[in-house]
C-alpha atoms as a PDB file:
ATOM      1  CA  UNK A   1      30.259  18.004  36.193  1.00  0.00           C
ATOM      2  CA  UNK A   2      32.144  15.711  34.247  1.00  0.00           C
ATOM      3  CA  UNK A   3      28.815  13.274  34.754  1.00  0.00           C
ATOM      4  CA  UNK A   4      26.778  15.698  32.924  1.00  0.00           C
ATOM      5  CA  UNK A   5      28.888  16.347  30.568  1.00  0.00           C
ATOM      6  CA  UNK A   6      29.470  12.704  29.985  1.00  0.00           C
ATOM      7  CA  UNK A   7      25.657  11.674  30.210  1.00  0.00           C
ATOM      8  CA  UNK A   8      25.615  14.980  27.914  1.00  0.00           C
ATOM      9  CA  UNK A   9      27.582  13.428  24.706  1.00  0.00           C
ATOM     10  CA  UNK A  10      25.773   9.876  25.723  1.00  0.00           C
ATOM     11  CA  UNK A  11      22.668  11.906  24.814  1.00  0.00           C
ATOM     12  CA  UNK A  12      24.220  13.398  21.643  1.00  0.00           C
ATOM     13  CA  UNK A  13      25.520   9.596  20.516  1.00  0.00           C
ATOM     14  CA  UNK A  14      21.792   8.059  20.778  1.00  0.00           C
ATOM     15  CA  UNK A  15      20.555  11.175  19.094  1.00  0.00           C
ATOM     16  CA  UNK A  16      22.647  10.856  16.403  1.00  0.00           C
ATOM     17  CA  UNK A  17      22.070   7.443  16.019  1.00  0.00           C
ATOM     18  CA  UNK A  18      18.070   8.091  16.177  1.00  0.00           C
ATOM     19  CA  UNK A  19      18.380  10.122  13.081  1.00  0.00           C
ATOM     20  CA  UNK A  20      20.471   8.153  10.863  1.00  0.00           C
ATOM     21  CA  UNK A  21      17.981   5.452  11.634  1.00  0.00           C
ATOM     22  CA  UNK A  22      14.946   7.815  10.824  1.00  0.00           C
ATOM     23  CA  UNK A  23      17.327   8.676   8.031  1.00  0.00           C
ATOM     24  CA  UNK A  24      17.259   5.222   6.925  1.00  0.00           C
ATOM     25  CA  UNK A  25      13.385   4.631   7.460  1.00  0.00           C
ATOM     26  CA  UNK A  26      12.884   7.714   5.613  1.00  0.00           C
ATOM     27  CA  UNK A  27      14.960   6.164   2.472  1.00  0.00           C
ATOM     28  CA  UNK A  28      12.980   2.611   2.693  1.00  0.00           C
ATOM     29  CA  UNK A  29       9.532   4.936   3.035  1.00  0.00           C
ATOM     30  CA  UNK A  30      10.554   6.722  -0.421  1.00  0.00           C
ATOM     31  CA  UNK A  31      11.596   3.230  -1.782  1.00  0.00           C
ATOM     32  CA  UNK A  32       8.372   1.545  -0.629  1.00  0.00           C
ATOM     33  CA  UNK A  33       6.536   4.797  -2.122  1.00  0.00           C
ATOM     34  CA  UNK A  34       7.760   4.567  -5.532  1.00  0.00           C
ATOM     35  CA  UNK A  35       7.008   0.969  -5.490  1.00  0.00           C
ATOM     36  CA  UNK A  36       3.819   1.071  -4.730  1.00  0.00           C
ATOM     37  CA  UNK A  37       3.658   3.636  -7.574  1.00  0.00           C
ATOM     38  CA  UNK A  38       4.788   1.731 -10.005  1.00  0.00           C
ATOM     39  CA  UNK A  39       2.481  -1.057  -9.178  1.00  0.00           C
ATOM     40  CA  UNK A  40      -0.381   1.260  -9.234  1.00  0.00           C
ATOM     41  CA  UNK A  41       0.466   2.469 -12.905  1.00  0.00           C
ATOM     42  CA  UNK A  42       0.753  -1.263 -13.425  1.00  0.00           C
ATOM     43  CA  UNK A  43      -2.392  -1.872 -12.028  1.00  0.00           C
ATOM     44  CA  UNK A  44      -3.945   0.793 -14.147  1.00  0.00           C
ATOM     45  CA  UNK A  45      -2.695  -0.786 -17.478  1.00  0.00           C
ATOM     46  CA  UNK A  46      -3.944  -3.907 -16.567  1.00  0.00           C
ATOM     47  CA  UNK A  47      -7.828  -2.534 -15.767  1.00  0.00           C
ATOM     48  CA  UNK A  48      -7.379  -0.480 -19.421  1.00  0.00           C
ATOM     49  CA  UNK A  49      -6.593  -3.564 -21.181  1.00  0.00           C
ATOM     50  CA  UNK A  50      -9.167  -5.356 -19.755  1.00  0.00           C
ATOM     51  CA  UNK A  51     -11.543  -3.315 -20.461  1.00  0.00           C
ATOM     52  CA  UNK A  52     -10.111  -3.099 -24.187  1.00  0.00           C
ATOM     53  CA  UNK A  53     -11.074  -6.959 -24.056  1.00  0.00           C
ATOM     54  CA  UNK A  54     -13.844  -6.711 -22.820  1.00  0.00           C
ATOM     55  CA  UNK A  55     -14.843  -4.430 -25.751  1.00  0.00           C
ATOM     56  CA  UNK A  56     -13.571  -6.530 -28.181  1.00  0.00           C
ATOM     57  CA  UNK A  57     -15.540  -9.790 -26.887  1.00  0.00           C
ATOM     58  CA  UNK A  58     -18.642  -7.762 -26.764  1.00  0.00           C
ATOM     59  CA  UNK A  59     -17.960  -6.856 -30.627  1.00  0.00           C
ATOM     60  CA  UNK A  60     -17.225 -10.525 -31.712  1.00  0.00           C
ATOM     61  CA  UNK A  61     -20.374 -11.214 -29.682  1.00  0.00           C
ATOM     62  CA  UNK A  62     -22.572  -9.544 -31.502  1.00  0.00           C
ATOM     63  CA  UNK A  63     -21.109 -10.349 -34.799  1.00  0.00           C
ATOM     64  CA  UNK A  64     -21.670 -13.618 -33.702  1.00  0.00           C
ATOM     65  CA  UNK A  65     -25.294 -12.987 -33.530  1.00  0.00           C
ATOM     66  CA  UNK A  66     -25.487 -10.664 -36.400  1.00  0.00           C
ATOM     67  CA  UNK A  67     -23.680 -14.361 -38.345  1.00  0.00           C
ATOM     68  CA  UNK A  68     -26.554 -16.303 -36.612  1.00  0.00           C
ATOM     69  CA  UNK A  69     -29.528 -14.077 -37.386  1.00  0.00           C
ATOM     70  CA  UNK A  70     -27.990 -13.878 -41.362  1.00  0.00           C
ATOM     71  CA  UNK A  71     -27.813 -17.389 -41.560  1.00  0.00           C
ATOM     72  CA  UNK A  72     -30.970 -18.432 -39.939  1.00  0.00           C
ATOM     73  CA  UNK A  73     -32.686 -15.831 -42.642  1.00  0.00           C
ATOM     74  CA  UNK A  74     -30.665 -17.582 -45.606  1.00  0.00           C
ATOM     75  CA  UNK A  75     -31.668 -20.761 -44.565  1.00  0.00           C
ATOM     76  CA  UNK A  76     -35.225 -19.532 -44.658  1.00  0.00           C
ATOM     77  CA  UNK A  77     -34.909 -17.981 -47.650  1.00  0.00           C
ATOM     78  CA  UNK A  78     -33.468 -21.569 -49.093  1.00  0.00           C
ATOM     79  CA  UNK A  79     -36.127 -23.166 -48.046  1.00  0.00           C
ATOM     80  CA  UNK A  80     -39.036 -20.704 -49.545  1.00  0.00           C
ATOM     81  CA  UNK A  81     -36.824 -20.761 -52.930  1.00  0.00           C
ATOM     82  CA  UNK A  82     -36.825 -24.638 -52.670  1.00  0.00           C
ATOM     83  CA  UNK A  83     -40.342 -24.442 -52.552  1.00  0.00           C
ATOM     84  CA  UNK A  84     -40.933 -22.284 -55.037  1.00  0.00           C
ATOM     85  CA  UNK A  85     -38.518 -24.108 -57.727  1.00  0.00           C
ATOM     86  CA  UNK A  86     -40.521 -27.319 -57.001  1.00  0.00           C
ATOM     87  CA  UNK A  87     -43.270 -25.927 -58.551  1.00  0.00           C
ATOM     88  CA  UNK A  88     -41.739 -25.543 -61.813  1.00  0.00           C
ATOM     89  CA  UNK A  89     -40.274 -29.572 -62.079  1.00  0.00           C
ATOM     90  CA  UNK A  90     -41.716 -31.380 -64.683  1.00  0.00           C
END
């Protein structure tokens, strides 16, 4: 009897000890878990401002070529009012 009854509270020890270690996997899981939140909402600023960048090039991009196309007419225009001044020299 007293076997049982010790292999009994043996039983009740390594239970116990099985839950505080779940216990403490169970914290680190949580801990791990708001991490890996974080990062996401991290992760989620960093695509937004990307794409805010991205944007932003493609506007200076075609401002770029809105400069370009503006001064490739001027320069044409220059040219045709060149031409037409030189027929009024003397």
């Amino acid at each position: 009897m007293r076997e049982i009854v010790h292999h009994t509270e043996g039983t009740k020890e390594q239970s116990q000890d099985m839950n505080s270690v779940l216990t403490q996997v169970l914290n680190h899981a949580e801990t791990v878990l708001s991490s890996i939140e974080e990062i996401s909402s991290i992760i989620e600023q960093s695509a937004a401002s990307a794409e805010e960048v991205a944007a932003g090039a493609e506007e200076q991009s075609a401002t770029v070529e809105e400069i370009t196309n503006s001064s490739t007419n001027l320069a044409h225009m220059a040219e045709e009012l060149n031409e037409e001044v030189s027929k009024f020299k003397l």
